[in-house]
Every structure is written in structure tokens, then in C-alpha cells.
Protein backbone atom coordinates (compact mmCIF):
# COMPACT_ATOMS: atom_id res chain seq x y z
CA UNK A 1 -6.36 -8.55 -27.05
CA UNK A 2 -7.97 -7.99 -23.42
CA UNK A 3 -6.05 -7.92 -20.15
CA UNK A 4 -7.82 -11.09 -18.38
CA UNK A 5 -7.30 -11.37 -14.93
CA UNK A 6 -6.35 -14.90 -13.80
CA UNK A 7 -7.77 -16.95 -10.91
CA UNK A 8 -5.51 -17.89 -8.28
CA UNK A 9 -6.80 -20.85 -6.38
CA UNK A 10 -3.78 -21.76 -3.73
CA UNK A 11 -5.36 -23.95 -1.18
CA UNK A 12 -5.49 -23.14 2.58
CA UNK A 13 -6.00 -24.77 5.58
CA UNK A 14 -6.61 -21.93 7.99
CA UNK A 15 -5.87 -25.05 10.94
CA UNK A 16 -2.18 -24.77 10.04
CA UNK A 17 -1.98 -21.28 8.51
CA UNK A 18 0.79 -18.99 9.20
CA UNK A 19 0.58 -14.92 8.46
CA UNK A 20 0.83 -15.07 4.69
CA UNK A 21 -2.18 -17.15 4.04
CA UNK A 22 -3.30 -18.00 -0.05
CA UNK A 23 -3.15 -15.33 -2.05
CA UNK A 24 -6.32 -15.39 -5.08
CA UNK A 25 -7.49 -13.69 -8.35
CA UNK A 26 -6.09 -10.96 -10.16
CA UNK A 27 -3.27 -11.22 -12.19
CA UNK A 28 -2.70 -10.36 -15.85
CA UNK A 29 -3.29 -12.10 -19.32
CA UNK A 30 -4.65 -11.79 -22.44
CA UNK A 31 -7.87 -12.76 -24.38
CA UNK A 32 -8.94 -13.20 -27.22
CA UNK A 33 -12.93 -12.58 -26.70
CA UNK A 34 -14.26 -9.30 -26.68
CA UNK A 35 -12.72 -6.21 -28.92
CA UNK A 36 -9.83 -5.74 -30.27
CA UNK A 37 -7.39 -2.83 -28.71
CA UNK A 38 -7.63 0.36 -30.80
CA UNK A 39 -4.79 1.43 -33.52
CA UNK A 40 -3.31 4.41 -31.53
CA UNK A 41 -2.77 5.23 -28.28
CA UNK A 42 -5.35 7.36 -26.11
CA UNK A 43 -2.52 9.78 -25.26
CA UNK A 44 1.11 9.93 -25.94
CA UNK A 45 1.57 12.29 -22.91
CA UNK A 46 -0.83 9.91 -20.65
CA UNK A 47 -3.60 10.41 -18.60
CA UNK A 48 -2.55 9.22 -15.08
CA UNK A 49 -4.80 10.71 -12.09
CA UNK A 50 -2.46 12.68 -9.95
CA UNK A 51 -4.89 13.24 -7.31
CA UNK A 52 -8.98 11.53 -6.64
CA UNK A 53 -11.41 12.49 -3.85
CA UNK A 54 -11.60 11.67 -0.38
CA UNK A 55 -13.03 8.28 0.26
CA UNK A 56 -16.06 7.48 2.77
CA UNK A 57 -14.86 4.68 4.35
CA UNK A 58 -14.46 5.32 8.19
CA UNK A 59 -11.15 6.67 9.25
CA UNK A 60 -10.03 4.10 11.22
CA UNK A 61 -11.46 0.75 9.44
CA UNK A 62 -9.76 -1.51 7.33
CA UNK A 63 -11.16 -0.52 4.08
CA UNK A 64 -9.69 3.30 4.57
CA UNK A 65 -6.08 1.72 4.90
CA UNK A 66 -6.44 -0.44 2.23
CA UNK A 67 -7.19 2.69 -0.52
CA UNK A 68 -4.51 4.76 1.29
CA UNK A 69 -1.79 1.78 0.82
CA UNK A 70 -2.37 0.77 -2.29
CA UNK A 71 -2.95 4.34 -3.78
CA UNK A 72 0.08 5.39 -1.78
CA UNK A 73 2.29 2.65 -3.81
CA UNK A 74 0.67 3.70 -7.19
CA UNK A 75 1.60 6.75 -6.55
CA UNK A 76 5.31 5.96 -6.17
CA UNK A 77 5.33 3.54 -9.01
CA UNK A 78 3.41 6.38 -11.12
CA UNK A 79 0.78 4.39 -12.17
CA UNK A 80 -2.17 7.16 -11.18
CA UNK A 81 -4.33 6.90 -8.19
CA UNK A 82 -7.60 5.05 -7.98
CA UNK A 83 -11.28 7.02 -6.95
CA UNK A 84 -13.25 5.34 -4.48
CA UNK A 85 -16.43 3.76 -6.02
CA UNK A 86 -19.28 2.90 -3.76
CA UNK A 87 -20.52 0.55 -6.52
CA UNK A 88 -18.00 -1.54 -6.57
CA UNK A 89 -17.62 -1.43 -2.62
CA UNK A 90 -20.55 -3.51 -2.95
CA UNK A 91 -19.50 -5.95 -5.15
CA UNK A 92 -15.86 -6.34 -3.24
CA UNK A 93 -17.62 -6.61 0.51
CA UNK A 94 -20.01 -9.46 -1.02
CA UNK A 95 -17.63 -11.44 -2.38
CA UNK A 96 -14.99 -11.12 0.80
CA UNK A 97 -17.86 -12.12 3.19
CA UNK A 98 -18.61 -15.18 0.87
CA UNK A 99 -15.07 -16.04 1.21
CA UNK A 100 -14.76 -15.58 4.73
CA UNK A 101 -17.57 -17.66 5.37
CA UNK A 102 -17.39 -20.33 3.23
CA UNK A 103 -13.82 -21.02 4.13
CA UNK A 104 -14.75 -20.96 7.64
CA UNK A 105 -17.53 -23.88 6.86
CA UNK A 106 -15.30 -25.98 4.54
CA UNK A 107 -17.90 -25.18 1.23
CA UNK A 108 -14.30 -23.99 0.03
CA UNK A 109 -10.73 -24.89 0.70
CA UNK A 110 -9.34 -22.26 -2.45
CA UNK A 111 -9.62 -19.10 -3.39
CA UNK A 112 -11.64 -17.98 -6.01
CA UNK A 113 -13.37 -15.74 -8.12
CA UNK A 114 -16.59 -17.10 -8.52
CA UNK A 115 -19.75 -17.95 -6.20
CA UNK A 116 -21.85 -21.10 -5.86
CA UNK A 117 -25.15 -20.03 -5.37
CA UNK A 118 -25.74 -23.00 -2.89
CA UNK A 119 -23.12 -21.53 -0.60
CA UNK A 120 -24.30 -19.17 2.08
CA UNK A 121 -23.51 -15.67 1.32
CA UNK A 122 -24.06 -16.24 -2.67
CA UNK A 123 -24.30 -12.36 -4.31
CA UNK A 124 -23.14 -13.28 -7.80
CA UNK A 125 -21.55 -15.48 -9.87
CA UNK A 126 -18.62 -13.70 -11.30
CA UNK A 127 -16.68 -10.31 -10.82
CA UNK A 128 -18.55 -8.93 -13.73
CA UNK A 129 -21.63 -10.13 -12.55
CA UNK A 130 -21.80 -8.71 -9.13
CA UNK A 131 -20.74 -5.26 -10.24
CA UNK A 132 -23.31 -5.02 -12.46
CA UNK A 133 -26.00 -6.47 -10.05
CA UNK A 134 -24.58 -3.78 -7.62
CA UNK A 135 -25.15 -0.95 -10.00
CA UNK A 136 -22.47 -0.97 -12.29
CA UNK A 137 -23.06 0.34 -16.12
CA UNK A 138 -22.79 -2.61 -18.50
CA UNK A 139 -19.60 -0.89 -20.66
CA UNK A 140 -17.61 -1.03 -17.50
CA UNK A 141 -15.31 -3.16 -17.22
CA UNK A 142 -14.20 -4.86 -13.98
CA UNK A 143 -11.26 -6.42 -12.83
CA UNK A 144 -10.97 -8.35 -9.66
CA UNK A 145 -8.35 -9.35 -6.77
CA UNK A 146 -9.04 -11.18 -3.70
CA UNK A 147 -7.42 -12.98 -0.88
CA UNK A 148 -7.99 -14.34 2.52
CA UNK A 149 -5.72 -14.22 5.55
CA UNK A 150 -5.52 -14.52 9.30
CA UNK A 151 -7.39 -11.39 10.96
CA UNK A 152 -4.60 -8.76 12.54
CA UNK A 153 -5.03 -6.03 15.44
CA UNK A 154 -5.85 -3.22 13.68
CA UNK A 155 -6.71 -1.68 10.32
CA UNK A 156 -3.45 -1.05 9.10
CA UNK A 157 -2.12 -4.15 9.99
CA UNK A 158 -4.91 -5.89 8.34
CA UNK A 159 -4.20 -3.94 5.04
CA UNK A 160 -1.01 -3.94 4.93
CA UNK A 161 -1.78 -8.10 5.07
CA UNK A 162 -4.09 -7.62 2.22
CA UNK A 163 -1.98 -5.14 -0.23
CA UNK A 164 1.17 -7.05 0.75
CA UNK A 165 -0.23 -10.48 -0.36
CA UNK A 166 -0.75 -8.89 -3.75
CA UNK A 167 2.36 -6.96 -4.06
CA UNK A 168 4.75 -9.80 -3.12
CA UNK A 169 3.54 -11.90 -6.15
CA UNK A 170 3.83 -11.56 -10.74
CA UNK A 171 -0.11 -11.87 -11.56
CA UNK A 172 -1.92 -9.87 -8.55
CA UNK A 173 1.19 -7.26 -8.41
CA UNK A 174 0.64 -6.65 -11.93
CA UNK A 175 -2.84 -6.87 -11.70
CA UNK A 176 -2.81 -4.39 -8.63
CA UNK A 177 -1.40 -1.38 -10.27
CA UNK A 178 -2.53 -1.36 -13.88
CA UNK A 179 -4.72 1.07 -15.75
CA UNK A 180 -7.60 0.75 -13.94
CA UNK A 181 -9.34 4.06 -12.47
CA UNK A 182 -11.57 3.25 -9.78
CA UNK A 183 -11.34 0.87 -7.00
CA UNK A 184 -13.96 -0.80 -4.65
CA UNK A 185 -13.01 -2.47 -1.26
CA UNK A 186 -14.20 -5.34 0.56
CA UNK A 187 -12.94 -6.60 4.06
CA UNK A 188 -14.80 -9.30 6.17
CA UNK A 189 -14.07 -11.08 9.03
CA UNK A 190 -15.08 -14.31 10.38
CA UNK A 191 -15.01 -14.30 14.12
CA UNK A 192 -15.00 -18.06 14.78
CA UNK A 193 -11.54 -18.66 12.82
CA UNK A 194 -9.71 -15.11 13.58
CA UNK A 195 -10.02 -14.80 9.56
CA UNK A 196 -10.24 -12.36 6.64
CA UNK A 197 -11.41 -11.92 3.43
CA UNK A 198 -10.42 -9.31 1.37
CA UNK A 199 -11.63 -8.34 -2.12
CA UNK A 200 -10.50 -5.13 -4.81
CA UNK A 201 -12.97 -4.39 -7.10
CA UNK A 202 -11.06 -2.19 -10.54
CA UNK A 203 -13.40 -0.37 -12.71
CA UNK A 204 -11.98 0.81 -15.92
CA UNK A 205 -14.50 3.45 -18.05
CA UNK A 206 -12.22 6.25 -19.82
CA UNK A 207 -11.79 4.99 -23.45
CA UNK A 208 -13.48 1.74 -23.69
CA UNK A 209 -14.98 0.15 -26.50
CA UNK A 210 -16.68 -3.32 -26.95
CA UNK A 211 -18.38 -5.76 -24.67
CA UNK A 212 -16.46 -6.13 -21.32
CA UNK A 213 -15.22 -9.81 -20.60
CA UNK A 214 -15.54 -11.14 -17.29
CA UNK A 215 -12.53 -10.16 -14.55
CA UNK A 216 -10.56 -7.70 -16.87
CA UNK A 217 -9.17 -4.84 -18.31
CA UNK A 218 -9.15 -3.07 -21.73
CA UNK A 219 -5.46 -2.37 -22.69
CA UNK A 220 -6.62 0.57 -24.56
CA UNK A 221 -8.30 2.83 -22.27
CA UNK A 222 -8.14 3.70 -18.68
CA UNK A 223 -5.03 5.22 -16.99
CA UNK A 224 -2.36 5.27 -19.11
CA UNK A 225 1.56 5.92 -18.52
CA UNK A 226 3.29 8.17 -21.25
CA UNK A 227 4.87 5.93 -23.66
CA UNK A 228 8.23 7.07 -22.57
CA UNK A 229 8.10 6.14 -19.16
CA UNK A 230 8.75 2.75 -17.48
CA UNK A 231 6.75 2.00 -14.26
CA UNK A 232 8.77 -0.81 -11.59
CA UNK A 233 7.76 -2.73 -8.67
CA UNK A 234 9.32 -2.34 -6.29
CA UNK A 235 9.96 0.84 -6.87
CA UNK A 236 12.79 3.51 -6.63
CA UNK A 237 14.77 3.36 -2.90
CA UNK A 238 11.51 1.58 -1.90
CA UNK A 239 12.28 0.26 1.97
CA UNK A 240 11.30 -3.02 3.99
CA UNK A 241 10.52 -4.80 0.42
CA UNK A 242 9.91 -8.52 1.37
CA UNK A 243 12.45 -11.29 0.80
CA UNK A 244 10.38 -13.75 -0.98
CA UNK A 245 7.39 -14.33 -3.46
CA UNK A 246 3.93 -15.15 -1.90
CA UNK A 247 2.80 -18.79 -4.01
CA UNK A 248 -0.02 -17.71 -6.28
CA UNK A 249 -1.94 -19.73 -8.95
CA UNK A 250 -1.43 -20.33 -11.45
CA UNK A 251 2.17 -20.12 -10.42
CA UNK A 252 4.92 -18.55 -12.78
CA UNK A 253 7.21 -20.68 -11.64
CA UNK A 254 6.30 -24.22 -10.79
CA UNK A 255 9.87 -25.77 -11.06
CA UNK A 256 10.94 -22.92 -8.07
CA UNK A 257 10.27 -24.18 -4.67
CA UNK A 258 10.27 -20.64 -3.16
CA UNK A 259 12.02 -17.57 -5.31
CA UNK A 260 12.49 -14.41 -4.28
CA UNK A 261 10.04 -11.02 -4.49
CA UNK A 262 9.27 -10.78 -7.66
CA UNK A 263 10.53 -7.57 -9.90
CA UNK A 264 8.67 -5.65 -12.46
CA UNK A 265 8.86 -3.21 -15.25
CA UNK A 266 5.94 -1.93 -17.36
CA UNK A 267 5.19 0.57 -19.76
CA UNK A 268 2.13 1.37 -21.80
CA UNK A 269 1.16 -1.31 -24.75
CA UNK A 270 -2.47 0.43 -25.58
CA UNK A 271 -2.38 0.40 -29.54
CA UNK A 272 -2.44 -2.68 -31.59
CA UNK A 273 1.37 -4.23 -32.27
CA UNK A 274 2.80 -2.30 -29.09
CA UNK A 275 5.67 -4.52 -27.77
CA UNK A 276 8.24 -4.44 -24.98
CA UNK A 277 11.06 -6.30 -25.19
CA UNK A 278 14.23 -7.63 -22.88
CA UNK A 279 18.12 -7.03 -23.48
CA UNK A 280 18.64 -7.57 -19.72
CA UNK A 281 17.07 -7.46 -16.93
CA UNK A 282 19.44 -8.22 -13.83
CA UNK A 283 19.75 -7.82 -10.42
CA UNK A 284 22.73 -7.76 -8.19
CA UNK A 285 23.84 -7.17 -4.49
CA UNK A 286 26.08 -4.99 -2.29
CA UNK A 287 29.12 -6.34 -3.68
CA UNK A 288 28.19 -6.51 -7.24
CA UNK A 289 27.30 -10.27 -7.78
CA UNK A 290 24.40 -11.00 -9.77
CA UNK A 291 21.67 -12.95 -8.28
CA UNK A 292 20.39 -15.73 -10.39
CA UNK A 293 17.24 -15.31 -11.67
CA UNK A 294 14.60 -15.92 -14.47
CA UNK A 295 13.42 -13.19 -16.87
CA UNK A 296 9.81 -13.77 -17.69
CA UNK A 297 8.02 -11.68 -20.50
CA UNK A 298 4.80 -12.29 -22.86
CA UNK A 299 4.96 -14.41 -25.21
CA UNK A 300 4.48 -11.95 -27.60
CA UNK A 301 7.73 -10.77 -26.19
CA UNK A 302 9.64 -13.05 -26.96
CA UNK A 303 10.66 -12.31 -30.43
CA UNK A 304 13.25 -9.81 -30.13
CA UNK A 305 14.20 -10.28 -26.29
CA UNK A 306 17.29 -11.81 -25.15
CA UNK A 307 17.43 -14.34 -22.08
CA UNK A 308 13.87 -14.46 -21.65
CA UNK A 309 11.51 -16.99 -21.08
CA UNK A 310 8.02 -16.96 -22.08
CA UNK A 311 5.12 -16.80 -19.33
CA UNK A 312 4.29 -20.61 -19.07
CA UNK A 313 0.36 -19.47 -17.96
CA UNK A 314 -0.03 -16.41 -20.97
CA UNK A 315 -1.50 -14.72 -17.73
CA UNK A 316 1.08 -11.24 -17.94
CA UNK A 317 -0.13 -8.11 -19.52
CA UNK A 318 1.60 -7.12 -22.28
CA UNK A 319 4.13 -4.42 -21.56
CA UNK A 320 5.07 -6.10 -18.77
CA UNK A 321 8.80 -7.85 -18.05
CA UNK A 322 9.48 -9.64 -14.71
CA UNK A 323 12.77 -10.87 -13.17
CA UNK A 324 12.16 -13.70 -10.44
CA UNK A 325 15.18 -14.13 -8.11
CA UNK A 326 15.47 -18.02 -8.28
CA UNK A 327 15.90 -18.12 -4.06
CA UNK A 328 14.70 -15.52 -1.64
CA UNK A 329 16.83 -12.24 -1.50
CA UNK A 330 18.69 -11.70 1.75
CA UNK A 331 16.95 -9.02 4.91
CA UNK A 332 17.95 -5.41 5.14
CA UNK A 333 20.00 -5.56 2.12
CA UNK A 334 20.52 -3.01 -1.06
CA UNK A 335 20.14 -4.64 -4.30
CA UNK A 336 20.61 -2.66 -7.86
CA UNK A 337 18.14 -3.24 -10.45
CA UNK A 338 18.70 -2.68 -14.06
CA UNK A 339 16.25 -3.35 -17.23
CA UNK A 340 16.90 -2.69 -20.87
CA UNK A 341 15.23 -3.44 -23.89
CA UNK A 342 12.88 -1.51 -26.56
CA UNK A 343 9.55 -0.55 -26.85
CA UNK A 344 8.21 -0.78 -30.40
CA UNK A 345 11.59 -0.52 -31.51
CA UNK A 346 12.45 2.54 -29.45
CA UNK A 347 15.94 1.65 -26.70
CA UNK A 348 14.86 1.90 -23.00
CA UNK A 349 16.27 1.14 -19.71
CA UNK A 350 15.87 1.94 -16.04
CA UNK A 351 18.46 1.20 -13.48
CA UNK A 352 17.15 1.71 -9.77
CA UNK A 353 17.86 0.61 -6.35
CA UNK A 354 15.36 -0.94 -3.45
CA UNK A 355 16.07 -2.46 0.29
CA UNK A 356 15.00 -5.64 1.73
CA UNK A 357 13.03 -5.70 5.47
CA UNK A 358 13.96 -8.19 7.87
């Protein structure tokens, strides 16, 4: 199985918008086309990248903030940093100015991964497409998040719009900080509407096999975690961690009219039969009360957890177990977070505490 990332297509009417705007593509899932994942791991011990090269992007733009956030957060979930690739910077600025644009003259109202090619701005059809027209090698494989938002003052501000969208959500969080290695970066803006859009490019190369599918990721290869460790979102005494989940499509929730930030565990599925699963996953505040939530896991996951409920869209990577707070969490609060369960059989747990912003 392939992890497929899944097009979110929230609409948005940038007339009436507010600061968290639609949030679109990324996310993770599962295929069945292309190869299947290969019968041992690359590496029990992993393979994360601990450090990558300088990027080119301008010290001050949008694009530098972007791949210092995001890497920054990898880094303190220890999922391995990304490398700048100028490839793929190609790809990811095409596709955010065909956004931009084409919201801004109504040829669109949703967010999405693919390109009309009557629409102004048409590079390429798909994510897979556009890398490879931009000079990507044909074994790569290429995953994709995008968004659009209402422009902000400065660079920073702009990213921290961009990551944030992603990181507040199950698919595009998951999506965000996964094995890939490489990252490009796309930010446009459309003058006339104040707007942004705003387009990762992941490149995965290290031990792939097969013929990439379109938008995704080969569980097998790229960075992987040791199989001992467990990888959360958000992370260890992580600060100013948003209250509530940003609506993404498909949504993981639909019966929820607005729960809480999303949290996540993950550890490393790569070989064939890999399998995490749930003996509880809670959260709770200050004072020790639980807050109600929903565990969400894989289908595949479901055998052998306790209290879970499958993914209703298949869209989350394997490996992966989420508790959604059922109602936003409250500001500048503490809460305790606490998974167990077993991976391939093996006991494992992780009990770690974060704080709400305003």
C-alpha cells in the first residue's frame, strides 16, 4: 500500500473570509495502485536527516520562513528535516499562482490539487505532473499540500498562516511531517483581493521502488523514524498550540461542528503487515478531567485497538493514531496527553504535556 495524499476542497469565499481561510491537499491514505511496500524495514535504527543545507530563498521572503517553520517543527517532533529543492520550487510557485489567481477570478471557489488548462496560469495537471515537467526524475515521488489565505504583513506572518493551516488539521498535519526528504515552496499573492496561495511540494527518493502514483508517498523509503520511537503533534511542552481544528476535506469528522486541535502519534509502518494499534489514547486538563474525544486510527487498525473508530475517508497513513477533542480546548491552558497501544505486537506508550495560546 502507498501513502496517497487526499484533496481537500473546503470552499471559500474570500468576500467574507476571516484569517483562517480553506485549508487544501495533503493529507494521508492509502492505495492500492502502484507497488507494494517492501518486506523489511530500510533501517531499524532510522535514517532521519538531522541537519540539510542552507536554502536560497531570500532571507526575508515568505518562502525562507516557510522552510524554517516547518523544518523547525519537524525537528521537534523528530521527524528529520527537509532539503530545499529548486525543482520542486517550481512546481509549488506554479501551482500557488494558479490558485491565487483563479480564486481571485471566480474559475475556482475550492481548493485543489489539480489545474484546468483553460484557466489562466495552467502549468500542469497534477502534483506529479508538474514536478516532472519542472525537472523532476520520473522514480520520484511527490507529495503535495496547498492552501490559500488572506495575505499578512510580513513573511513570517504569512508562513506562520500557511504552516499553521496545515498543522491545526488530521490529513495535511500528517501529511506535513511524514517521510518525505525534500521540500519545494510556493507563495503567491494576488494584489487585487489581499490574497495568498501557498503550495509544499515533498519529494521522496531514498529507497523507492515502483512507479510513483500521483500526490504521494512510498511507506517504505524516505525518512524513517526508528521503530522504537513514537513521533506526536503537538509535540512535547509545545507552547501557543491552537484551540481548535481548521475544517479540511474530506473532513474526519463530519458529525463535529467544530472539535478541538487535533492530536497525533506516529511511528514507522515501512514493511509489509506493520501495525499500530490503540489501548488509549486520552487527554485531560489541569484538574485531571478527561476531555471527550474521538480516537481515530486506520482501518487496518482497528483489529486489536480498543475505543477506536475507523477513519471514515481511509485517508490516514498507517502508523498513525489521532485523538480529536470533540469541542475546542480552552486558551493558555496545560493539557496531559497519554497514548498506549502496540506496534506489531510490541507495548508502547508516550505520555506528554502541551499549552494552548489564546
Amino acid at each position: 500500500m502507498n501513502h496517497k495524499n487526499i484533496s481537500a476542497l473546503t470552499a471559500l469565499s474570500f468576500a467574507t473570509a476571516v484569517a483562517l481561510s480553506a485549508c487544501g491537499g495533503g493529507g494521508g491514505g492509502s492505495s492500492g495502485s502502484g507497488a507494494a511496500a517492501p518486506a523489511t524495514t530500510p533501517s531499524g535504527a532510522g535514517n532521519l536527516q538531522t541537519s540539510v543545507p542552507a536554502p536560497t530563498y531570500a532571507g526575508s521572503t515568505t518562502q525562507a520562513a516557510i522552510f524554517s517553520q516547518l523544518n523547525a517543527y519537524r525537528s521537534a517532533m523528530g521527524v528529520g528535516l527537509l532539503k530545499q529543492d529548486s525543482v520542486l520550487d517550481t512546481s509549488a510557485s506554479a501551482h500557488a499562482l494558479y490558485l491565487v489567481n483563479n480564486f481571485a477570478n471566480s474559475n475556482i471557489t475550492s481548493v485543489t490539487h489539480n489545474e484546468v488548462s483553460a484557466f489562466a496560469n495552467y502549468y500542469e495537471a497534477t502534483p506529479l505532473s508538474r514536478a516532472r515537467k519542472a525537472g523532476a526524475p520520473a522514480t520520484e515521488w511527490v507529495g503535495e499540500n496547498a492552501a490559500v489565505g488572506l495575505r499578512l504583513a510580513t513573511g513570517d506572518a504569512n508562513a506562520a498562516s500557511c504552516v499553521g493551516q496545515y498543522l491545526n488539521t488530521v490529513y495535511h498535519a500528517v501529511a506535513a511531517t511524514s517521510i518525505q526528504e525534500t521540500i519545494g515552496v510556493g507563495f503567491e499573492t494576488n494584489a487585487g483581493q489581499g490574497t495568498y496561495g501557498c503550495v509544499l511540494d515533498f519529494g521522496e527518493t531514498t529507497n523507492v521502488t515502483g512507479t510513483p502514483i500521483d500526490n504521494g508517498f512510498y511507506p517504505g523509503g524516505g525518512q524513517q523514524m526508528a521503530t522504537d520511537a513514537i513521533a506526536v503533534s503537538p509535540y512535547p511542552n509545545e507552547t501557543g498550540v491552537a484551540r481548535a481544528m481548521i475544517a479540511e476535506t474530506p473532513n474526519p469528522a463530519p458529525d463535529l461542528a467544530s472539535p478541538g486541535r487535533p492530536v497525533f502519534a506516529r511511528m514507522t509502518v515501512s514493511s509489509a503487515g506493520d501495525v499500530v494499534t490503540v489501548s488509549s489514547f486520552t487527554l485531560k486538563a489541569p484538574d485531571g478531567s478527561s476531555v471527550p474525544g474521538r480516537i481515530i486510527v486506520p482501518s487496518a487498525a482497528m483489529t486489536g485497538s480498543t475505543g477506536a473508530t475507523a477513519d471514515v475517508n481511509n485517508a490516514l497513513f498507517n502508523g498513525v493514531v489521532v485523538f480529536l477533542p470533540l469541542s475546542p480546548l480552552a486558551a493558555n491552558t496545560t493539557y496531559m496527553a497519554s497514548f498506549s497501544g502496540q506496534r506489531d505486537g510490541k507495548p508502547v506508550s508516550k505520555t506528554w504535556a502541551y499549552t494552548t495560546g489564546a
